[in-house]
N, C-alpha and C. Protein backbone atom coordinates (compact mmCIF):
# COMPACT_ATOMS: atom_id res chain seq x y z
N UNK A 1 -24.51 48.51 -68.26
CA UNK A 1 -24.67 48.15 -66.86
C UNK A 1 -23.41 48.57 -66.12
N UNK A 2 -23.49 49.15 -64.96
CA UNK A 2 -22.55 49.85 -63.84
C UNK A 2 -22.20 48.48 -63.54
N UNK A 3 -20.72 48.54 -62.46
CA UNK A 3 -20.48 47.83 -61.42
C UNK A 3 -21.56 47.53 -60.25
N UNK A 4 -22.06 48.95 -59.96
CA UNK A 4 -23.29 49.06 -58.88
C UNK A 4 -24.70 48.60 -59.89
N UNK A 5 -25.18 48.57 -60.51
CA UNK A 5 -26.32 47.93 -60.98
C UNK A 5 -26.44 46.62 -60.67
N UNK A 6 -25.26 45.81 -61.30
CA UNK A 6 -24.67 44.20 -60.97
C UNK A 6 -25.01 43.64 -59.66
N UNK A 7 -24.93 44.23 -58.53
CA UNK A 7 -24.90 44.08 -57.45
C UNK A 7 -26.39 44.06 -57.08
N UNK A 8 -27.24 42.87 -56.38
CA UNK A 8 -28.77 42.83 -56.33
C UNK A 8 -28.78 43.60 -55.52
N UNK A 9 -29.63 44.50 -55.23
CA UNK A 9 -30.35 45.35 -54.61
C UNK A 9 -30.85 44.69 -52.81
N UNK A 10 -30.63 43.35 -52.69
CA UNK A 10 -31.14 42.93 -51.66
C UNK A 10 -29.66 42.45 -51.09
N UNK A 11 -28.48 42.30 -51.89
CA UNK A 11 -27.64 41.19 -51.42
C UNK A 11 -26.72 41.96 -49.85
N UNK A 12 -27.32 42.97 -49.37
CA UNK A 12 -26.49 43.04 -47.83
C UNK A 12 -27.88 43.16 -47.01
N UNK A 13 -29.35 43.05 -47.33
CA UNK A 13 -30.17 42.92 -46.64
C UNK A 13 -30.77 42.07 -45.72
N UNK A 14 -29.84 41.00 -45.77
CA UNK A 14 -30.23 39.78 -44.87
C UNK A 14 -28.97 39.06 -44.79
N UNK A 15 -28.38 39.21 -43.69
CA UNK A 15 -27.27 38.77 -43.10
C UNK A 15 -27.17 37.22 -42.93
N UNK A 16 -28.10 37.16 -42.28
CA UNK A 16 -28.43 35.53 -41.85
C UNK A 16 -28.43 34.52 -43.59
N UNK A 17 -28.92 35.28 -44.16
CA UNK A 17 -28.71 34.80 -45.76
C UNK A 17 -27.51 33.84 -45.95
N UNK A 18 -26.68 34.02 -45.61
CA UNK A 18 -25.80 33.85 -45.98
C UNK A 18 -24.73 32.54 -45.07
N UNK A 19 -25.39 32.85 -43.53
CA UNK A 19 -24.77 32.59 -42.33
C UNK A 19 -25.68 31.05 -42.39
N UNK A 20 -27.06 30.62 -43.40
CA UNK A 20 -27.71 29.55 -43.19
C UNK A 20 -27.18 28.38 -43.67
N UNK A 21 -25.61 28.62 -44.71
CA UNK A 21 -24.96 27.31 -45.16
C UNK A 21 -24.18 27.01 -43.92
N UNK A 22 -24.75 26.12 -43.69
CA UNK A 22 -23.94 25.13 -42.69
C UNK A 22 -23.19 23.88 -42.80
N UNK A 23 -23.84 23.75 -44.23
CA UNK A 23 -23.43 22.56 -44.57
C UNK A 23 -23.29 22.30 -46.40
N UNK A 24 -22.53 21.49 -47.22
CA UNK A 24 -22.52 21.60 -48.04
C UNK A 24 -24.10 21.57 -48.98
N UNK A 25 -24.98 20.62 -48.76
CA UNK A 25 -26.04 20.49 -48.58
C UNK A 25 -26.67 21.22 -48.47
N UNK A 26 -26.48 22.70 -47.74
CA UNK A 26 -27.43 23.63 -47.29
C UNK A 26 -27.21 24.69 -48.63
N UNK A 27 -26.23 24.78 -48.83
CA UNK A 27 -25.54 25.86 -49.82
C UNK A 27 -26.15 25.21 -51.21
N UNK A 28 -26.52 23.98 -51.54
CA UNK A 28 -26.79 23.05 -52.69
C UNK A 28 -28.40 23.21 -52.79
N UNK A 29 -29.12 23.49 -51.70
CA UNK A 29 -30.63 23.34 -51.65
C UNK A 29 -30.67 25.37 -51.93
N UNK A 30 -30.15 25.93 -51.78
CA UNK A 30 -30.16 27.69 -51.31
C UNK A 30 -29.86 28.01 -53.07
N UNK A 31 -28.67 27.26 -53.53
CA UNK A 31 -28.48 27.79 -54.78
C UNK A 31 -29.68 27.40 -56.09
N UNK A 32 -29.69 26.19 -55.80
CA UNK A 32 -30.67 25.36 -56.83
C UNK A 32 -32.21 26.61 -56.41
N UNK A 33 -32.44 26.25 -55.74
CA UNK A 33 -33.66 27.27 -55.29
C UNK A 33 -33.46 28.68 -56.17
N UNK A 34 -32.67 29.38 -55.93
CA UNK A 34 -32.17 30.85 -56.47
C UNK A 34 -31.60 30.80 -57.82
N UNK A 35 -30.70 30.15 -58.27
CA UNK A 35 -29.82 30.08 -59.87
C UNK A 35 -30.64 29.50 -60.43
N UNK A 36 -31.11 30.10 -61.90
CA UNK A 36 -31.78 29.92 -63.22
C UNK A 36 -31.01 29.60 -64.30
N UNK A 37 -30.11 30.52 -63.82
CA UNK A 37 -29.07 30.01 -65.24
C UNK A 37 -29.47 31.14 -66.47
N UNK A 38 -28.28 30.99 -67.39
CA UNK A 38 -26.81 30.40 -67.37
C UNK A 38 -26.16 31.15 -66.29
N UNK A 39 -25.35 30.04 -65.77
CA UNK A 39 -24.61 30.72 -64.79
C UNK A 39 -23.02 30.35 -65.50
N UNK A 40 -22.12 32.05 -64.99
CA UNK A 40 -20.94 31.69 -65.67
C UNK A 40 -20.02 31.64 -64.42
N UNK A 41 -19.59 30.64 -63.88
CA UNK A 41 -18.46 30.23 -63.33
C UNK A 41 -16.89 31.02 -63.10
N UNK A 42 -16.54 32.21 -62.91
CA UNK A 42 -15.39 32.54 -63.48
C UNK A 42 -14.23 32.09 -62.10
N UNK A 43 -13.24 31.57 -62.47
CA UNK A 43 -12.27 30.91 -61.46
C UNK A 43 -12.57 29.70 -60.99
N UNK A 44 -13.57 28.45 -61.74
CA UNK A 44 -14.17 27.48 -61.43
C UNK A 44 -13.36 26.43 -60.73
N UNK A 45 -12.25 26.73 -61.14
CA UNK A 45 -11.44 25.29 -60.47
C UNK A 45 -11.69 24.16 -60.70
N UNK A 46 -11.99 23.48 -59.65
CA UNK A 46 -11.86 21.82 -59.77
C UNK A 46 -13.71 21.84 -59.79
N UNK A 47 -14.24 22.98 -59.54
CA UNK A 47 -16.02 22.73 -59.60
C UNK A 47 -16.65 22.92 -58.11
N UNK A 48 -16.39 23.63 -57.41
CA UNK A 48 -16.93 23.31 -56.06
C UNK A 48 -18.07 24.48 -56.20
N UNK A 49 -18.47 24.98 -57.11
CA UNK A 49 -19.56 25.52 -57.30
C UNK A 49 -20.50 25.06 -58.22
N UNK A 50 -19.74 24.55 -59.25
CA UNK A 50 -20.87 23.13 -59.73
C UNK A 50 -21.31 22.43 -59.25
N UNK A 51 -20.75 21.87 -58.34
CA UNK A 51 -20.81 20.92 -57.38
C UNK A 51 -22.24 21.30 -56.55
N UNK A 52 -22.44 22.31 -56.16
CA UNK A 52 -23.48 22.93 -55.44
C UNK A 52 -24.92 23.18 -56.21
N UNK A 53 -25.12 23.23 -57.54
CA UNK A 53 -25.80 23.35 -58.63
C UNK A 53 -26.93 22.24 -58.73
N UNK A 54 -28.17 22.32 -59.30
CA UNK A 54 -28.73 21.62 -59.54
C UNK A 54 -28.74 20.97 -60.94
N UNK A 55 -27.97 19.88 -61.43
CA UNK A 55 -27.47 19.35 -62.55
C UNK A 55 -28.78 20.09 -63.99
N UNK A 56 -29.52 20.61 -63.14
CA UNK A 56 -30.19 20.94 -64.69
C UNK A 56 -29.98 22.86 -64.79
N UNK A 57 -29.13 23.14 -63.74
CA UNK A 57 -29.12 24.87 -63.82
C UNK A 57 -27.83 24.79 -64.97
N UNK A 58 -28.25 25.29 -66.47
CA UNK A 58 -26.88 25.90 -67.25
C UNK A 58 -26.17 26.46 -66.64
N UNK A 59 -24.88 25.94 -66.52
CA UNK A 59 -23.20 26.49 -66.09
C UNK A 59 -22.33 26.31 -67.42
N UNK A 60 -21.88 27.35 -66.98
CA UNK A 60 -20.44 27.50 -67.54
C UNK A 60 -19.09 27.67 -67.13
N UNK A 61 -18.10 27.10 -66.68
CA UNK A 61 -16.90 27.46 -66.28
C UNK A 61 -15.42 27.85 -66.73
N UNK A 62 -14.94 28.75 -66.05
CA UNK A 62 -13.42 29.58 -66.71
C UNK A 62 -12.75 29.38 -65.63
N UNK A 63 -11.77 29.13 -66.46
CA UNK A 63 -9.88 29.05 -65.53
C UNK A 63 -9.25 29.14 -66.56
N UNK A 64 -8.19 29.69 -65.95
CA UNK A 64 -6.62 29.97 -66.69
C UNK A 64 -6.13 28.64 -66.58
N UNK A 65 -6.30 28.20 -65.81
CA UNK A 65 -5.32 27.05 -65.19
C UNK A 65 -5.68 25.74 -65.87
N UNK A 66 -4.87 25.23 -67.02
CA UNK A 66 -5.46 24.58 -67.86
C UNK A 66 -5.83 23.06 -66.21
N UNK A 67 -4.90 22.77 -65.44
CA UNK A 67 -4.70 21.83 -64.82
C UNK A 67 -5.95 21.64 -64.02
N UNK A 68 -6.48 22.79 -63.39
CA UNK A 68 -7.47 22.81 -62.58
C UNK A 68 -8.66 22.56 -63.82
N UNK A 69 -8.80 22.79 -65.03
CA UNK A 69 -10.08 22.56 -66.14
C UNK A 69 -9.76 21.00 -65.91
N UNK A 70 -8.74 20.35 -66.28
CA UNK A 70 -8.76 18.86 -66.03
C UNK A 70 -9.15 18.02 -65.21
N UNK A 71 -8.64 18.69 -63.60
CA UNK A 71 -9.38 18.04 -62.89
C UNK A 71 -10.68 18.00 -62.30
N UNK A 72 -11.58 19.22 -62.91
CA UNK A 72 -13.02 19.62 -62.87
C UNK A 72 -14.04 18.48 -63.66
N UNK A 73 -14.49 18.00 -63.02
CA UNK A 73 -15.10 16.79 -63.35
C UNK A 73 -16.75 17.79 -64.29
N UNK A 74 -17.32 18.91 -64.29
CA UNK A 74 -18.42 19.56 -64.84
C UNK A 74 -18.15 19.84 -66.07
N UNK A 75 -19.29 19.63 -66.63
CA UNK A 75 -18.82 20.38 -68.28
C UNK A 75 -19.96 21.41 -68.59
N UNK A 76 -19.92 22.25 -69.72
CA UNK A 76 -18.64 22.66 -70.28
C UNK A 76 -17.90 23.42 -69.22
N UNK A 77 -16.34 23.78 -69.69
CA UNK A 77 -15.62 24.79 -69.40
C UNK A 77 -14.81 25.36 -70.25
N UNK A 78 -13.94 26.39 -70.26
CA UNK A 78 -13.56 27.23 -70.59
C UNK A 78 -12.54 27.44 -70.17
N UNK A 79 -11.01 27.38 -71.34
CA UNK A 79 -10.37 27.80 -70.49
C UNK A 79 -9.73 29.15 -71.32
N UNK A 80 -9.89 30.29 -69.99
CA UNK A 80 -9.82 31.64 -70.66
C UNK A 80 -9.38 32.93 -69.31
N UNK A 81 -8.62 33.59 -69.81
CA UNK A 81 -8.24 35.17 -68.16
C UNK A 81 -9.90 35.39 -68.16
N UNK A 82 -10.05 36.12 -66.91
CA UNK A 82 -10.91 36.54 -65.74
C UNK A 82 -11.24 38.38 -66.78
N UNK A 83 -10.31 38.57 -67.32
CA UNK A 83 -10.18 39.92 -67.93
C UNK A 83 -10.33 39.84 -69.31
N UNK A 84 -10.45 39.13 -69.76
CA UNK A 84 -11.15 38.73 -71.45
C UNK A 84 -11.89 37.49 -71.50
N UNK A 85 -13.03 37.79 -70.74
CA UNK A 85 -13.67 36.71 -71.10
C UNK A 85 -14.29 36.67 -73.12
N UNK A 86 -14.31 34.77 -73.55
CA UNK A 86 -14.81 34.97 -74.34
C UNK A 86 -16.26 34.77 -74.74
N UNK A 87 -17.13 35.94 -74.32
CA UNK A 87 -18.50 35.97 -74.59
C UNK A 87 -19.28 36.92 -74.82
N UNK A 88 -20.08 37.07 -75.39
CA UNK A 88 -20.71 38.18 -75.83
C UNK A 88 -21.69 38.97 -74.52
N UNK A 89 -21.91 40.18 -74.89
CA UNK A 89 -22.83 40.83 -73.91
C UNK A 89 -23.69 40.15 -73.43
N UNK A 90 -23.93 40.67 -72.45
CA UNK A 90 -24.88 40.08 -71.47
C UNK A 90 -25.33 38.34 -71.87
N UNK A 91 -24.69 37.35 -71.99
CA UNK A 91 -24.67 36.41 -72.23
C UNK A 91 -25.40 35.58 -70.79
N UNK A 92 -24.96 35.76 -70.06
CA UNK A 92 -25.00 34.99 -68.93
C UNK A 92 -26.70 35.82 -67.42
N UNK A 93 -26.87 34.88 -67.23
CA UNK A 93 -28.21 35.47 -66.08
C UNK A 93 -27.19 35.12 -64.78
N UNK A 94 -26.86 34.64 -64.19
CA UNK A 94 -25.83 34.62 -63.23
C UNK A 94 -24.23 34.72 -63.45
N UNK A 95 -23.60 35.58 -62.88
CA UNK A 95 -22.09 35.30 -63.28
C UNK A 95 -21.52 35.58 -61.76
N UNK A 96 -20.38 34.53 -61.20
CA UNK A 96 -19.79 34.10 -59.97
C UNK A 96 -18.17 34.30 -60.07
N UNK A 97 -17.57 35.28 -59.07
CA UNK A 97 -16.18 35.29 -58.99
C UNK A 97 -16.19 34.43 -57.19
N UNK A 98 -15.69 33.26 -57.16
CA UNK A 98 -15.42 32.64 -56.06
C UNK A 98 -13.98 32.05 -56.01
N UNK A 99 -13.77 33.14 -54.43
CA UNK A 99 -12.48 33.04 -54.06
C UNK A 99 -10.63 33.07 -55.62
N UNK A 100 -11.17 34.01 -56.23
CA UNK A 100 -10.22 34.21 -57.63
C UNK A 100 -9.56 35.36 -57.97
N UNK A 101 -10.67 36.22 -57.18
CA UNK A 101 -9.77 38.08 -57.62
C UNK A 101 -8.55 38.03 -57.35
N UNK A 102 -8.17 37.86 -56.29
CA UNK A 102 -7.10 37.92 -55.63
C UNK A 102 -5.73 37.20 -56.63
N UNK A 103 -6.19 36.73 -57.67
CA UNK A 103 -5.09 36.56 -58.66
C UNK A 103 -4.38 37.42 -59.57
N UNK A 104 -5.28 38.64 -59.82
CA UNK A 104 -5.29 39.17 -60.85
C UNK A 104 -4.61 40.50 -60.06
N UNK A 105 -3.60 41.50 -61.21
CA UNK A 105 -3.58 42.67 -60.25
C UNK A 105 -3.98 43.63 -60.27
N UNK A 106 -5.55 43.80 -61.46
CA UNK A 106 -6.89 44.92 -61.26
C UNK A 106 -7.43 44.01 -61.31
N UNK A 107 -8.24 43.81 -60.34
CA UNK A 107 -9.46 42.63 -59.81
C UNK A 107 -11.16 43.78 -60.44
N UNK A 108 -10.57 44.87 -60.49
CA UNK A 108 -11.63 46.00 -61.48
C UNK A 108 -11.70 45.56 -62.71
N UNK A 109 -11.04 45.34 -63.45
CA UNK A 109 -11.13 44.89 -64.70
C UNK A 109 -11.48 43.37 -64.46
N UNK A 110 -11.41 42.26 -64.29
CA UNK A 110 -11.94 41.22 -64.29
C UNK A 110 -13.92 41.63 -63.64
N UNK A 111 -13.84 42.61 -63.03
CA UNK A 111 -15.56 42.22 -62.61
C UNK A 111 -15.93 43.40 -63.76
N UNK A 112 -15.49 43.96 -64.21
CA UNK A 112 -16.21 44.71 -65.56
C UNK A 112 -16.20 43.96 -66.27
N UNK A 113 -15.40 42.91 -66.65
CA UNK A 113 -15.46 41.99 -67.56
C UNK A 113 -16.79 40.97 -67.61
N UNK A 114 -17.10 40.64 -65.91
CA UNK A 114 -18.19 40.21 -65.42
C UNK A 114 -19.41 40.98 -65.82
N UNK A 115 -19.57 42.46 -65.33
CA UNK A 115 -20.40 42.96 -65.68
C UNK A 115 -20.91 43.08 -67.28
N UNK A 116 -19.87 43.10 -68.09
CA UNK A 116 -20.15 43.08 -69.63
C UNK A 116 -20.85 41.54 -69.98
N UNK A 117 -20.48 40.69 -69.60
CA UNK A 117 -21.29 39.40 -69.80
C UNK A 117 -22.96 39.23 -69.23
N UNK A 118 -22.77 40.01 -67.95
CA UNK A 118 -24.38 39.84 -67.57
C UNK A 118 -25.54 40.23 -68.01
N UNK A 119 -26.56 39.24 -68.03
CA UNK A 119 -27.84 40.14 -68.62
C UNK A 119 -27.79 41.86 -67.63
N UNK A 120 -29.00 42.31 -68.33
CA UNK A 120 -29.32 43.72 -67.33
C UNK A 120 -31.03 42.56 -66.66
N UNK A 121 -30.24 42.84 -65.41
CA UNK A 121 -31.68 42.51 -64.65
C UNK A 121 -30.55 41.41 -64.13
N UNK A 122 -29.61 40.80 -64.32
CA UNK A 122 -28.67 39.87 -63.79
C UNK A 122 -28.13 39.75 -62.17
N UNK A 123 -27.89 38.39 -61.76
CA UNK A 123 -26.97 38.69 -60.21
C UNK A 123 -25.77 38.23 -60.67
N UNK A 124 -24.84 38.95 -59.65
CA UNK A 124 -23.30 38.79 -59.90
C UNK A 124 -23.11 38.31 -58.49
């Protein structure tokens, strides 16, 4: 799987898509609706994307930051770099980089890393 495969085919086709979370709530009814799972979490933090989840969609979450795995109230997690994840191919049907590239200094290699975890047929 490419970088460009990863990428759904619809995800710049509807603008408003995106513009309809207004509210935490809104983003919580939009995801549950759409995520099947497993979804892999990468840069999970304290969970504010778990948080949004419908407690029965499989997650998984990664951080470096052992401190931020502690205070993440979701389980499981993982604590592991953005650039070696530990999981096998295409493991995951959803995989999420929120607000995290920006840590790393090839943010290319952390989403190939992404891409190697995703099913084929997967959203990133």
């Amino acid at each position: 799987m490419s970088l460009m495969t990863a990428i759904p085919p619809d995800y710049d086709s509807d603008p408003e898509r995106w513009r309809s979370w207004k509210s935490p709530r809104d983003a919580h009814d939009m995801l549950s609706a759409e995520l099947r799972g497993p979804v892999l979490d990468i840069g999970c933090g304290e969970g504010r994307l778990a948080s949004l989840l419908d407690a029965r969609t499989p997650w998984i979450g990664v951080d470096s930051s052992p401190t931020q795995l502690q205070s993440n109230p979701y389980r499981p997690v993982v604590l592991a770099d953005m650039r070696s994840l530990p999981f096998r191919d295409g493991s995951f049907a959803e995989v999420a980089h929120l607000w995290c590239l920006y840590h790393v200094d090839d943010p290319v290699v952390a989403i190939g890393e992404a891409a190697r975890v995703l099913r084929p047929g997967g959203r990133y």
